[in-house]
C-alpha atoms as a PDB file:
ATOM      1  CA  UNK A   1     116.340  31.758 110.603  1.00  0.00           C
ATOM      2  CA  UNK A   2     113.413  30.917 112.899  1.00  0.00           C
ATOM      3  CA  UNK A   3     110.724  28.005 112.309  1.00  0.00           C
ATOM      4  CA  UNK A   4     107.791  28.370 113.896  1.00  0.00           C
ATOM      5  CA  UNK A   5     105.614  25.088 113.632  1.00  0.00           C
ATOM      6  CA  UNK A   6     101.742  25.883 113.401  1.00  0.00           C
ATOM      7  CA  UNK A   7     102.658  29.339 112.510  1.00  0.00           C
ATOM      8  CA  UNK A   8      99.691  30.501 110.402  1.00  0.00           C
ATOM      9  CA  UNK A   9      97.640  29.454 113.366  1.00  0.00           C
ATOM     10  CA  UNK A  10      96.528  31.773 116.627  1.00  0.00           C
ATOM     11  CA  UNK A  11      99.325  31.851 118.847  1.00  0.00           C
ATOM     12  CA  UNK A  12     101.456  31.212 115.745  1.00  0.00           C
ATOM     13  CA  UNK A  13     100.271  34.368 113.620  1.00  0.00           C
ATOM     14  CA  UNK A  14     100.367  36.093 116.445  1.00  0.00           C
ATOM     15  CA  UNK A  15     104.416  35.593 117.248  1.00  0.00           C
ATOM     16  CA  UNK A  16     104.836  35.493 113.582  1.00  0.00           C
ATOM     17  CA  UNK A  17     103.819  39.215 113.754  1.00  0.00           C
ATOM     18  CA  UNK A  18     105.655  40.204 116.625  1.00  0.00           C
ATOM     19  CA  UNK A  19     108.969  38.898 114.894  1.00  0.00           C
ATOM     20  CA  UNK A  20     108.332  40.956 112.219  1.00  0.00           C
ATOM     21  CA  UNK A  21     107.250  44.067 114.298  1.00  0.00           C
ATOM     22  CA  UNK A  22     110.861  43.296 115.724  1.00  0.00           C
ATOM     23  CA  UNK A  23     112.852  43.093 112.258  1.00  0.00           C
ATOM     24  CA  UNK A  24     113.311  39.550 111.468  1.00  0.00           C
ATOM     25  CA  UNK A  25     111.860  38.205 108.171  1.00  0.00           C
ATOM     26  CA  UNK A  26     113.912  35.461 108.133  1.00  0.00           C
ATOM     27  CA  UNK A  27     111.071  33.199 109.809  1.00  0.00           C
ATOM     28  CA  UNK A  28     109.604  30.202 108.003  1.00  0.00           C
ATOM     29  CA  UNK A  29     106.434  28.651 109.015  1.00  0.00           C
ATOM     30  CA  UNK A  30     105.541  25.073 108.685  1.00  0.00           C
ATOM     31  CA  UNK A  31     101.575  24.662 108.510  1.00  0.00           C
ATOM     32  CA  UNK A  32      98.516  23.562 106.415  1.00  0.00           C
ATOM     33  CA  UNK A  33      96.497  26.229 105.192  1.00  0.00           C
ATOM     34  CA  UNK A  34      93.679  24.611 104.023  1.00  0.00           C
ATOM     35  CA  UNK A  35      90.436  26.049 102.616  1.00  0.00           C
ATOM     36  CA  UNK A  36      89.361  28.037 105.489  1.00  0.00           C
ATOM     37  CA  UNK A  37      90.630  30.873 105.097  1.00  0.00           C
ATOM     38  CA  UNK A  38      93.421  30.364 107.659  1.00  0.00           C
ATOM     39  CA  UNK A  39      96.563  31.925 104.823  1.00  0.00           C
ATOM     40  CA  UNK A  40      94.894  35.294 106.263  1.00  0.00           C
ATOM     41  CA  UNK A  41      96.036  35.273 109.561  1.00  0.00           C
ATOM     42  CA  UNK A  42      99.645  35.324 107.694  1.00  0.00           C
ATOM     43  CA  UNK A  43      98.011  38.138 104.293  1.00  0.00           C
ATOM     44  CA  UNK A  44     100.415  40.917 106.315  1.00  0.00           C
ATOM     45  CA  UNK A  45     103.796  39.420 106.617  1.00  0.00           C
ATOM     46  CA  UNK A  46     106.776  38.738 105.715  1.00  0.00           C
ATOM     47  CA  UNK A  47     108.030  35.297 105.712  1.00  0.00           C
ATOM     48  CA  UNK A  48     111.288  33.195 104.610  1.00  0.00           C
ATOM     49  CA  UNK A  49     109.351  30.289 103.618  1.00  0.00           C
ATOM     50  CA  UNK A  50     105.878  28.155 104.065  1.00  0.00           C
ATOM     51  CA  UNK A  51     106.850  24.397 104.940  1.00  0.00           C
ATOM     52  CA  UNK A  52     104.097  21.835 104.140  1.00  0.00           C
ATOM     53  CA  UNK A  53     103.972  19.370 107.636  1.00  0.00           C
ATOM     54  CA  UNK A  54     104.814  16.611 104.842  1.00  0.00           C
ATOM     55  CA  UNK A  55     107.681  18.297 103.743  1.00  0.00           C
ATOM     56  CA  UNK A  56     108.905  18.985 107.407  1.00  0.00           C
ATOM     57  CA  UNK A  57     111.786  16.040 107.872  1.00  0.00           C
ATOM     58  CA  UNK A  58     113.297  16.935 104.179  1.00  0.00           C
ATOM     59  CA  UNK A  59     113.090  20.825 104.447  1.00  0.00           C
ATOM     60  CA  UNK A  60     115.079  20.908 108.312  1.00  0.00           C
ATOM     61  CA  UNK A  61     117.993  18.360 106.684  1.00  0.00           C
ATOM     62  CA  UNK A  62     121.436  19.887 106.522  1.00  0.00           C
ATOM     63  CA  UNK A  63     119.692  23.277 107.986  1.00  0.00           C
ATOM     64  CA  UNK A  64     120.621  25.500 110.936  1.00  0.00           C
ATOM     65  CA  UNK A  65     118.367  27.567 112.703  1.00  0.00           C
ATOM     66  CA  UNK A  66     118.462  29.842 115.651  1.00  0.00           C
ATOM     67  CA  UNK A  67     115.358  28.679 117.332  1.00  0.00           C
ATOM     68  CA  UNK A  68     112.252  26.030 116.719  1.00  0.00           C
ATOM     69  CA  UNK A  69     109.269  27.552 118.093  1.00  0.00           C
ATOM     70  CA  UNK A  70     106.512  24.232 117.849  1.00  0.00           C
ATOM     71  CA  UNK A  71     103.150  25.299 118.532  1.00  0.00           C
ATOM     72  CA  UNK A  72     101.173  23.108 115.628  1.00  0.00           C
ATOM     73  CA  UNK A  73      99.277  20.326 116.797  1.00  0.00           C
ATOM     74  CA  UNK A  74      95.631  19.165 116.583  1.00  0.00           C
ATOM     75  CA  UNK A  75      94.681  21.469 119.488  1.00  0.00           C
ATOM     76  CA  UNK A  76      90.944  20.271 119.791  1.00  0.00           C
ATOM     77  CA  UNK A  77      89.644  19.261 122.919  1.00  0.00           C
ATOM     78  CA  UNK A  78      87.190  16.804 121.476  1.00  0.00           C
ATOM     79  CA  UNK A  79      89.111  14.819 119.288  1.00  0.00           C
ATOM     80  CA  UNK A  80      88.742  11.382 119.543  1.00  0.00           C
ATOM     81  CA  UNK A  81      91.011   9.951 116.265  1.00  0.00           C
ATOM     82  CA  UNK A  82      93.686   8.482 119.110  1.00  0.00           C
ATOM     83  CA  UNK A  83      95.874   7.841 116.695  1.00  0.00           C
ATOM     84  CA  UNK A  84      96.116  10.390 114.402  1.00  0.00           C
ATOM     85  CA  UNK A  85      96.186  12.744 117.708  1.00  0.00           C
ATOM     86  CA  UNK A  86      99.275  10.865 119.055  1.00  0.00           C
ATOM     87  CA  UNK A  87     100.916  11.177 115.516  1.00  0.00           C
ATOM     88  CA  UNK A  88     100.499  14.687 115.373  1.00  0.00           C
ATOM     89  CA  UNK A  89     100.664  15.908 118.684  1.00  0.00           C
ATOM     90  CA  UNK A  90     103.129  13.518 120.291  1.00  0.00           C
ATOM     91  CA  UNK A  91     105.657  11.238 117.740  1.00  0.00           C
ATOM     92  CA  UNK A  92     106.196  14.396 115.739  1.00  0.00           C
ATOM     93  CA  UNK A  93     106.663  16.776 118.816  1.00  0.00           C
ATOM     94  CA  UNK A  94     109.369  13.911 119.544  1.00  0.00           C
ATOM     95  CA  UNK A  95     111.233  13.876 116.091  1.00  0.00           C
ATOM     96  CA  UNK A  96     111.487  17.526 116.197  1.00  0.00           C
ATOM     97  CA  UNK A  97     113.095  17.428 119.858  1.00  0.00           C
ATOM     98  CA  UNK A  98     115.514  14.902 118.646  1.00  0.00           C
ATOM     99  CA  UNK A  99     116.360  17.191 115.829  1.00  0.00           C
ATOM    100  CA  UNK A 100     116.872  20.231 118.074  1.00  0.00           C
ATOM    101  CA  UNK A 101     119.035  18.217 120.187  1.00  0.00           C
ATOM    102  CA  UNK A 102     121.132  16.839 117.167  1.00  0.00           C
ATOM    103  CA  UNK A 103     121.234  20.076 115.977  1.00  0.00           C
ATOM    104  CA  UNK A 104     122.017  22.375 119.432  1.00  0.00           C
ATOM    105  CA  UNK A 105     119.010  24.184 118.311  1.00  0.00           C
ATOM    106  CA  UNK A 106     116.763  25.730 120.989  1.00  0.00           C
ATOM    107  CA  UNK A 107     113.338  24.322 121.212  1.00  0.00           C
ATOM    108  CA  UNK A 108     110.264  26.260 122.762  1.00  0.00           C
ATOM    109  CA  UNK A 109     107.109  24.589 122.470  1.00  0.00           C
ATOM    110  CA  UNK A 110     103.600  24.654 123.429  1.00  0.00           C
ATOM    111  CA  UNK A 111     102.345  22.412 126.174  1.00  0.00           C
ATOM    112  CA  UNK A 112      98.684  22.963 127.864  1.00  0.00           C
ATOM    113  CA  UNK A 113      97.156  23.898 131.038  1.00  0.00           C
ATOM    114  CA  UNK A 114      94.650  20.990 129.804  1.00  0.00           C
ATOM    115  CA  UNK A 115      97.403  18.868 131.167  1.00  0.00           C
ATOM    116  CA  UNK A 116      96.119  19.485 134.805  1.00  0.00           C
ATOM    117  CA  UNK A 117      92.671  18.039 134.171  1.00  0.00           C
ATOM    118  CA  UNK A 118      89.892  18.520 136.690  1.00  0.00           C
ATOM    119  CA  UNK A 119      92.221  20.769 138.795  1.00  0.00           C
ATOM    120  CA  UNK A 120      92.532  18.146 141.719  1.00  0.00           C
ATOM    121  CA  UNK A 121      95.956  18.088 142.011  1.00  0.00           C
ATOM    122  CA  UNK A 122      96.159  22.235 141.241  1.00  0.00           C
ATOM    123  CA  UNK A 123      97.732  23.948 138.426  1.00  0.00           C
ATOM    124  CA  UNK A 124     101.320  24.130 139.994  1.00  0.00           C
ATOM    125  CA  UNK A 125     103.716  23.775 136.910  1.00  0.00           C
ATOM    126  CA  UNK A 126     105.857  21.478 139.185  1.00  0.00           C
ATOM    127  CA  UNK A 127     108.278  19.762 136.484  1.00  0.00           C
ATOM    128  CA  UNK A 128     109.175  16.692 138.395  1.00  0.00           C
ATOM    129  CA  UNK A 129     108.266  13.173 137.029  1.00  0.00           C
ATOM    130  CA  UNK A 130     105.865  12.251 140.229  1.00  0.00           C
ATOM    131  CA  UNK A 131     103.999  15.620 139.861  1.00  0.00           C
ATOM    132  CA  UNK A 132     103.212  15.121 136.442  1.00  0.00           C
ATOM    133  CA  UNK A 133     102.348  11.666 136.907  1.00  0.00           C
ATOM    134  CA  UNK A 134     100.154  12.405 139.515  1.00  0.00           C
ATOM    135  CA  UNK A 135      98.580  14.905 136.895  1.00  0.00           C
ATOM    136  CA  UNK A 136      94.840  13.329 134.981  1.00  0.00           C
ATOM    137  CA  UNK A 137      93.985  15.168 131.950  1.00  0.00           C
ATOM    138  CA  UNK A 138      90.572  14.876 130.970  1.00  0.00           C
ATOM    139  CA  UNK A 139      90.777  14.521 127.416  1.00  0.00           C
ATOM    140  CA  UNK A 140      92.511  12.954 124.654  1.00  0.00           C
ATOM    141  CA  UNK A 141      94.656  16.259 123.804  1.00  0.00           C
ATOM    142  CA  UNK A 142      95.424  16.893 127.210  1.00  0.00           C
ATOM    143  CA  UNK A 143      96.805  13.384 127.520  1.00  0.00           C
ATOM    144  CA  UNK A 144      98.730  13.790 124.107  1.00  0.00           C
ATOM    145  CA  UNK A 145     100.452  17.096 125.397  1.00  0.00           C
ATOM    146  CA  UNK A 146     101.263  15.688 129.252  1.00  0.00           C
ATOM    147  CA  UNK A 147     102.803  12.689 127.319  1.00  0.00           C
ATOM    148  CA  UNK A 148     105.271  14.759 125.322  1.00  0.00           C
ATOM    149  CA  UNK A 149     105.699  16.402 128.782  1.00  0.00           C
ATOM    150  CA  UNK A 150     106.583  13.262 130.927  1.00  0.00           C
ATOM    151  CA  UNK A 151     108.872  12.291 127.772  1.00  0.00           C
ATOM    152  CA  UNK A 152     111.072  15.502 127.577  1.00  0.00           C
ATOM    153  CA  UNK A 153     111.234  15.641 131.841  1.00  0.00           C
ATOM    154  CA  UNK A 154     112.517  11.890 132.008  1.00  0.00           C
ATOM    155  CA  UNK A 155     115.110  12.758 129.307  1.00  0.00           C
ATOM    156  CA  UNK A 156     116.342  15.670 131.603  1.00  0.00           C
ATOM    157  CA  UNK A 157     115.817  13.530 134.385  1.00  0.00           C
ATOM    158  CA  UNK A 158     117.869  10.862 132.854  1.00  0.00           C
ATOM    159  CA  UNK A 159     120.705  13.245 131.658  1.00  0.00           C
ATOM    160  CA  UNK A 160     120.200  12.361 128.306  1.00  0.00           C
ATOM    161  CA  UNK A 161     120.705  14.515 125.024  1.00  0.00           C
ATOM    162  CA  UNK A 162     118.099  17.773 124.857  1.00  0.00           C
ATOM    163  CA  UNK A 163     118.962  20.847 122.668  1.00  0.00           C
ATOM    164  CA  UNK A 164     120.526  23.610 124.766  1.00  0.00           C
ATOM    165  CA  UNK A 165     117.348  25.256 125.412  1.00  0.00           C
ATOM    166  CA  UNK A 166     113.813  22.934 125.970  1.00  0.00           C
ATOM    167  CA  UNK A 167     111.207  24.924 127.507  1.00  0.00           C
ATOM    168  CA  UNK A 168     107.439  23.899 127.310  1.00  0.00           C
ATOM    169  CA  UNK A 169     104.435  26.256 127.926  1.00  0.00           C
ATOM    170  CA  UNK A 170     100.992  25.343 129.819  1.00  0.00           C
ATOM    171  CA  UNK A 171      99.041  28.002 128.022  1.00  0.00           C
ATOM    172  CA  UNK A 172      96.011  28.744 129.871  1.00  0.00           C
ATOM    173  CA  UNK A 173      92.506  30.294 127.926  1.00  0.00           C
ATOM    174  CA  UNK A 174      94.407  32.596 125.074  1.00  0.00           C
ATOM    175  CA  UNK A 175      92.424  34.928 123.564  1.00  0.00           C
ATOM    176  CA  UNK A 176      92.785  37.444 120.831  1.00  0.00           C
ATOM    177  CA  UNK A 177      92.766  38.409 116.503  1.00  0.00           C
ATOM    178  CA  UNK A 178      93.415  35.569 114.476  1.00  0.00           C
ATOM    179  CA  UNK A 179      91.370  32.915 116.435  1.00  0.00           C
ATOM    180  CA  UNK A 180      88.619  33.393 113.950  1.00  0.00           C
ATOM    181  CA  UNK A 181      89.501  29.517 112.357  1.00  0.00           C
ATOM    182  CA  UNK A 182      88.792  27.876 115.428  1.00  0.00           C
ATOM    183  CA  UNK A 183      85.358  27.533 114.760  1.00  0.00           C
ATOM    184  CA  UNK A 184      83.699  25.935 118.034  1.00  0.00           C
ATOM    185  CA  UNK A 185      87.528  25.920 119.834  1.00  0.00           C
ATOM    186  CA  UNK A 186      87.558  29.755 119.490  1.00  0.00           C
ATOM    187  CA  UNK A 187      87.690  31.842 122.817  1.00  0.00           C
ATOM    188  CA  UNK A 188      83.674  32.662 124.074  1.00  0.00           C
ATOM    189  CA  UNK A 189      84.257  35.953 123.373  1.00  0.00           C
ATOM    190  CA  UNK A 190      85.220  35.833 119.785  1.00  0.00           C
ATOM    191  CA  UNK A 191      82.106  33.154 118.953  1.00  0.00           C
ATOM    192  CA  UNK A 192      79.393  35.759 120.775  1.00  0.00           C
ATOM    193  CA  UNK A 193      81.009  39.072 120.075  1.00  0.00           C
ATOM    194  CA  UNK A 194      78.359  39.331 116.760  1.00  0.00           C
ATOM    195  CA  UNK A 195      75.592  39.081 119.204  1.00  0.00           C
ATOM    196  CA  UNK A 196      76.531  41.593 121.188  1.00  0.00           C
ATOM    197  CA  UNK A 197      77.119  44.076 118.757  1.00  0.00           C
ATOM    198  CA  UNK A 198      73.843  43.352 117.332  1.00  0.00           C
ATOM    199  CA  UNK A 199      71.647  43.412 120.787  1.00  0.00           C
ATOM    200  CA  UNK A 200      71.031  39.905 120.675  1.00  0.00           C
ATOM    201  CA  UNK A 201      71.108  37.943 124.397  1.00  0.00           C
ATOM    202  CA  UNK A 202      74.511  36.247 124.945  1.00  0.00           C
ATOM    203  CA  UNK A 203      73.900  33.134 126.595  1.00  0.00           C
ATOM    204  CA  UNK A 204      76.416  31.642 129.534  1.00  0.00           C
ATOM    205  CA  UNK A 205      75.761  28.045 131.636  1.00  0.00           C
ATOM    206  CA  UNK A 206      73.689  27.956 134.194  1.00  0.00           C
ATOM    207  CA  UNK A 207      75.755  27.045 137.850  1.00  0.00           C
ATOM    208  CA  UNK A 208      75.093  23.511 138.559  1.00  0.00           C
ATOM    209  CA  UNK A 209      77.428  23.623 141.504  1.00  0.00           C
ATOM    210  CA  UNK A 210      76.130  24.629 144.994  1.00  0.00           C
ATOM    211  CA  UNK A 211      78.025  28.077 145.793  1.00  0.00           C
ATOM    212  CA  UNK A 212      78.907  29.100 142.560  1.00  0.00           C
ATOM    213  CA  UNK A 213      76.580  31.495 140.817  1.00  0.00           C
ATOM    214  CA  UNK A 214      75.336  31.769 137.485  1.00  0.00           C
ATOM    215  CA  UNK A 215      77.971  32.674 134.813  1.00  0.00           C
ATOM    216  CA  UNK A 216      80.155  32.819 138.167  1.00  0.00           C
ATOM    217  CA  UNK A 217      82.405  29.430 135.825  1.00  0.00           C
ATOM    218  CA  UNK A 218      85.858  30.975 136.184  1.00  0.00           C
ATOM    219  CA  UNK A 219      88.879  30.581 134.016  1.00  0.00           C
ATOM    220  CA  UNK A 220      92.597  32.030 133.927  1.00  0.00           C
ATOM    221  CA  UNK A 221      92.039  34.823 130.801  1.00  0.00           C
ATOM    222  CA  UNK A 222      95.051  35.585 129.502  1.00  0.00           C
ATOM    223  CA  UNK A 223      95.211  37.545 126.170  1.00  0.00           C
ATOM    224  CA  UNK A 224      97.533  36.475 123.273  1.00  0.00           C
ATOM    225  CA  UNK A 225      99.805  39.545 123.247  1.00  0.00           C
ATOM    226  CA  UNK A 226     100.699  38.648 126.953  1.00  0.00           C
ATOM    227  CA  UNK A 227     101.448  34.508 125.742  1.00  0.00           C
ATOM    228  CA  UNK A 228     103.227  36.256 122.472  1.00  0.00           C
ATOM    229  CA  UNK A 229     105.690  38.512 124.798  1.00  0.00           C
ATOM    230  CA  UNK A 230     106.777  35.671 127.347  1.00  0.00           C
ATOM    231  CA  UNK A 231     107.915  33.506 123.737  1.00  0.00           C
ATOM    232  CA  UNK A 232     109.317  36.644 122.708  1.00  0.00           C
ATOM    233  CA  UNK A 233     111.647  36.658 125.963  1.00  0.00           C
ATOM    234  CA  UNK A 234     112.407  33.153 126.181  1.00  0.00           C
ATOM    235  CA  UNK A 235     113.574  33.307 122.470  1.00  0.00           C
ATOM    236  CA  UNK A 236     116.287  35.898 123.630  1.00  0.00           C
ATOM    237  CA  UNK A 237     117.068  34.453 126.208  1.00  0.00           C
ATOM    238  CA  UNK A 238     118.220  30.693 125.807  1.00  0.00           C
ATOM    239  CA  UNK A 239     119.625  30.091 129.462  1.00  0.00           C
ATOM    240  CA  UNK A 240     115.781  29.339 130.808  1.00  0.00           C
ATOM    241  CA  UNK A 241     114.407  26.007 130.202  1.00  0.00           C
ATOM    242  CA  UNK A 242     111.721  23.828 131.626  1.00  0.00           C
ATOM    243  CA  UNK A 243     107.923  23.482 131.647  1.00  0.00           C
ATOM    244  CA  UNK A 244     106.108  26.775 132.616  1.00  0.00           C
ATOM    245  CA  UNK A 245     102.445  27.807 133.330  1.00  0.00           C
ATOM    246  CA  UNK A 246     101.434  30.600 130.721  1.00  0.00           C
ATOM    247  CA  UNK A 247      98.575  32.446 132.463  1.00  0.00           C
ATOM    248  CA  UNK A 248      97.649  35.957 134.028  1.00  0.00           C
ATOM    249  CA  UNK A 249      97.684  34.241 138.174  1.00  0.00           C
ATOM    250  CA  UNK A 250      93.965  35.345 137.843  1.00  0.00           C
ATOM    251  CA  UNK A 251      90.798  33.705 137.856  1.00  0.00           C
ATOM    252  CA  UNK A 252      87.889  35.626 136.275  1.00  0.00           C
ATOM    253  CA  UNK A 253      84.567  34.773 135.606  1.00  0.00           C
ATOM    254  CA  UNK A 254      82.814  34.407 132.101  1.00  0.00           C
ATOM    255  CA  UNK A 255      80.274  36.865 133.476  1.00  0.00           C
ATOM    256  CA  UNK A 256      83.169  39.165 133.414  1.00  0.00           C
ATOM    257  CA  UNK A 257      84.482  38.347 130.383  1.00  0.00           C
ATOM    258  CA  UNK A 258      81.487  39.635 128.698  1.00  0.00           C
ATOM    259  CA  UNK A 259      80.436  42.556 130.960  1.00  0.00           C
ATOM    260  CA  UNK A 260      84.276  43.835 129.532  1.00  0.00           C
ATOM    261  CA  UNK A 261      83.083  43.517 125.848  1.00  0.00           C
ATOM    262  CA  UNK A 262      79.846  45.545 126.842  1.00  0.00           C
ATOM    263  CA  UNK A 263      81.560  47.883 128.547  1.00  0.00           C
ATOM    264  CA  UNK A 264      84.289  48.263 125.478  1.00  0.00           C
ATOM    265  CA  UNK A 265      81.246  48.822 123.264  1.00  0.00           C
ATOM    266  CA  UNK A 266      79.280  51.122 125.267  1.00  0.00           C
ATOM    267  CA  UNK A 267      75.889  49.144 125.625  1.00  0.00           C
ATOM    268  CA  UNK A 268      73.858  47.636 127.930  1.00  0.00           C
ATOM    269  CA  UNK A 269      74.529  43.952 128.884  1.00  0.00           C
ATOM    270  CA  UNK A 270      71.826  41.144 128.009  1.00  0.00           C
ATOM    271  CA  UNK A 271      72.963  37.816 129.622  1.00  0.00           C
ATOM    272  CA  UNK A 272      70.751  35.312 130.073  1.00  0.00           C
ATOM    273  CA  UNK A 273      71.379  32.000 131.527  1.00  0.00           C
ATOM    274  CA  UNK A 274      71.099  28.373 130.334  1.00  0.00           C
ATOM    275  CA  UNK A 275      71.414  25.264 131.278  1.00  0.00           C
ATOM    276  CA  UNK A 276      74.443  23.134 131.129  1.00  0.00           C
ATOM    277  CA  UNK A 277      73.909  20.188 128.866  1.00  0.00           C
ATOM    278  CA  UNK A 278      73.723  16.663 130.150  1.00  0.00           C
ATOM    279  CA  UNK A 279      76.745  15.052 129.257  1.00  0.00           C
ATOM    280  CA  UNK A 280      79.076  17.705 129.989  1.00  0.00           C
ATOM    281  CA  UNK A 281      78.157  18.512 133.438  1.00  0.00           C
ATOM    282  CA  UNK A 282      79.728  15.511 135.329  1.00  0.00           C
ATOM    283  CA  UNK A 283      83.623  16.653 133.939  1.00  0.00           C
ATOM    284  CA  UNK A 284      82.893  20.813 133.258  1.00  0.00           C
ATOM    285  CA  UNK A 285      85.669  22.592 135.042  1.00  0.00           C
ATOM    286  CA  UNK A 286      84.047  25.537 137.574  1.00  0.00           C
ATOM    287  CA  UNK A 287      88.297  26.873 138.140  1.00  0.00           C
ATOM    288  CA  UNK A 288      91.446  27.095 136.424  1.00  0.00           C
ATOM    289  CA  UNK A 289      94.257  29.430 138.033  1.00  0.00           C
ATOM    290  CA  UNK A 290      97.476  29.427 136.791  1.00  0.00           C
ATOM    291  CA  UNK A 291     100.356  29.864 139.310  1.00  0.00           C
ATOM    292  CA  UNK A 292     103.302  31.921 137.278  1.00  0.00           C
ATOM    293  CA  UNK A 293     105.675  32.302 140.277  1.00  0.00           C
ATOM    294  CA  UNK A 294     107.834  30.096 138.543  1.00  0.00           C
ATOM    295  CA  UNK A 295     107.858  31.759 135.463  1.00  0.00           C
ATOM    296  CA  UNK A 296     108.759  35.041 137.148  1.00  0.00           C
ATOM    297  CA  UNK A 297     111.150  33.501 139.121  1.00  0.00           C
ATOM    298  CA  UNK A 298     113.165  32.323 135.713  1.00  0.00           C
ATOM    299  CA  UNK A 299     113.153  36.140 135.021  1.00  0.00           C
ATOM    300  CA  UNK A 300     110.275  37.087 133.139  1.00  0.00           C
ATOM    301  CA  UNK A 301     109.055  40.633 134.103  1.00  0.00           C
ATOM    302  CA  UNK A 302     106.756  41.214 131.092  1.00  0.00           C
ATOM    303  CA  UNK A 303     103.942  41.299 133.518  1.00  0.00           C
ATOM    304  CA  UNK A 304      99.962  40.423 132.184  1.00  0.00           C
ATOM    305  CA  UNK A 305      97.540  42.552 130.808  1.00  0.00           C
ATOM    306  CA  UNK A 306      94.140  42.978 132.853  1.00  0.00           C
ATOM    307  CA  UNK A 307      91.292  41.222 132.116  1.00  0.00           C
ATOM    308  CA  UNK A 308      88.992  44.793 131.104  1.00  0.00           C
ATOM    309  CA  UNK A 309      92.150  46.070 128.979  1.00  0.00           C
ATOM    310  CA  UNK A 310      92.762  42.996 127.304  1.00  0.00           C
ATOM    311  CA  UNK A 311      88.814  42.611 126.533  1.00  0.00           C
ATOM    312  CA  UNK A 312      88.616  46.793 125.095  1.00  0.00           C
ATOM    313  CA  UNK A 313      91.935  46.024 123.086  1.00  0.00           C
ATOM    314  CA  UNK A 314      90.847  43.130 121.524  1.00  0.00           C
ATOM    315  CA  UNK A 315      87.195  44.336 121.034  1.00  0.00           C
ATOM    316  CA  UNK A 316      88.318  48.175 119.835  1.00  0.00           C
ATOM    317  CA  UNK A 317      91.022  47.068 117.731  1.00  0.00           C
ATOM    318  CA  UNK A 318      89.522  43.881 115.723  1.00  0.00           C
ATOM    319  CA  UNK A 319      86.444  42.571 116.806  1.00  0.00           C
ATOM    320  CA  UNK A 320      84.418  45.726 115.809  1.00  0.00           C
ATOM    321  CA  UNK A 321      86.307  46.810 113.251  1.00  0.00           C
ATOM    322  CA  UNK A 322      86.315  46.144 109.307  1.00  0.00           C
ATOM    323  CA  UNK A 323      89.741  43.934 109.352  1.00  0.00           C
ATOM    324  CA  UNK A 324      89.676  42.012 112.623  1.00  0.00           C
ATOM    325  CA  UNK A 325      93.198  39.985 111.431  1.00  0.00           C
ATOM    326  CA  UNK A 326      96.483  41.121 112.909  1.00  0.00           C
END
């Protein structure tokens, strides 16, 4: 049996449905569904069981699995409950690590390219303890995630007890079906895509940065079938472990991210421009660039879908159609 923590979730649902695509239905998923809507992201599969968080420690007692894929957390960038975050996202990322090591269970979870903050110090996914404490993540998630981090990289460091397989993922700006819970943390092109289907002007930041045009903001796009296949490899394959960037090795701009949803739909683009607000301008990233050499040098050969592909997939196949859920 698998467990995969924040399973009804995006990048969750998503691997949830590509273990069943592969045959296994033995995978149990611990989550809260709540009361928006979030049990459909999970309406076409199969599933072993549906673990309450609060029922997490009793449920794992006296169990074995083959692998605990932990991607739940309070993934909100503008969270500011400190210590509910740190409950969540770090103490209970460190019980289940214990666990895994008790238990020689292998233990993939998800870290964040957040973790890098501003980008000063580059988005190398160097592991060692003084490049991640040289790391400054901007907000209160990022910091909860490069904690957990720091903590699982001065165990190895130390050479004390991990499970037999510890590997932690910066995901960079995932996109794809089942993000539609998100609300106001859902990818750009998910929260416009109704305007752009109806004609409507899609509105991107002004530059406020000399150099950099208008809508010229760029970020590392990577789609979720892409994040979904390098867990799917790194569950068969236990050997690789250690903190890796999840991203395509390509900047693109947001201007591009739309022109691709215009172009999958066969209309004529209407951007207009707007200014950034105030308080956001001083700390607004303009770049984020994964670098995945490390990633493929562990092994992976998946390779990453381009950005226009990725975009007339997503768009075609759920976006602007009548069931956008996986």
């Amino acid at each position: 049996m698998l467990l995969v923590t924040g399973g009804a979730g995006f990048i969750g649902s998503n691997l949830v449905a590509a273990l069943n695509d592969a045959g296994r239905a033995d995978v149990a998923v611990c989550d809260g569904l709540g009361h928006d809507g979030k049990w459909r992201n999970l309406a076409k599969r199969q599933l072993a069981d549906i673990v309450p968080p609060a029922e997490l420690p009793v449920w794992l007692k006296d169990r074995r699995l083959d692998a605990l894929i932990h991607l739940g957390a309070i993934s909100d960038t503008t969270a500011t409950d400190g210590d509910l975050v740190i409950e969540t996202n770090f103490r209970l990322s460190m019980q289940l690590l214990d666990w895994c090591a008790a238990n020689a269970t292998p233990f993939i979870y998800a870290s964040s390219a957040s973790t890098y903050g501003d980008g000063a110090q580059g988005f190398r996914d160097d592991a060692s303890i003084p490049a991640l404490k040289a790391l400054r993540p901007m907000n209160l998630y990022g910091w909860s995630k490069h904690l957990f981090d720091m903590a699982v990289v001065g165990r190895a460091a130390r050479g004390e007890k991990l499970p037999p397989q510890w590997t932690g993922l910066k995901f960079f700006n995932v996109f794809g079906p089942n993000e539609y819970h998100k609300g106001a943390m859902m990818s750009v092109l998910a929260r416009r895509f109704d305007d752009i289907k109806a004609g409507r002007p899609v509105q991107l930041f002004k530059s406020h940065r000399e150099g950099i045009a208008d809508g010229d903001q760029r970020r590392d796009f990577i789609y979720v079938d892409d994040v979904v296949r390098v867990m799917m490899w790194l569950i068969a394959v236990p050997s690789v472990s250690g903190i890796f960037n999840v991203g395509t090795g390509r900047a693109r701009s947001f201007r591009d991210l739309m022109l691709s949803a215009y172009a999958a739909l066969g209309t004529t683009p209407n951007i207009q421009y707007v200014d950034m607000p105030e308080p956001i301008r001083g700390s607004y990233q303009y770049f984020t660039q994964s670098e995945v050499d490390r990633l493929c040098g562990a092994g992976y050969n998946g390779g990453f879908t381009a950005l226009e592909a990725a975009v007339a997939t997503y768009v075609k196949g759920y976006l602007d159609s009548a069931d956008r859920f996986r």
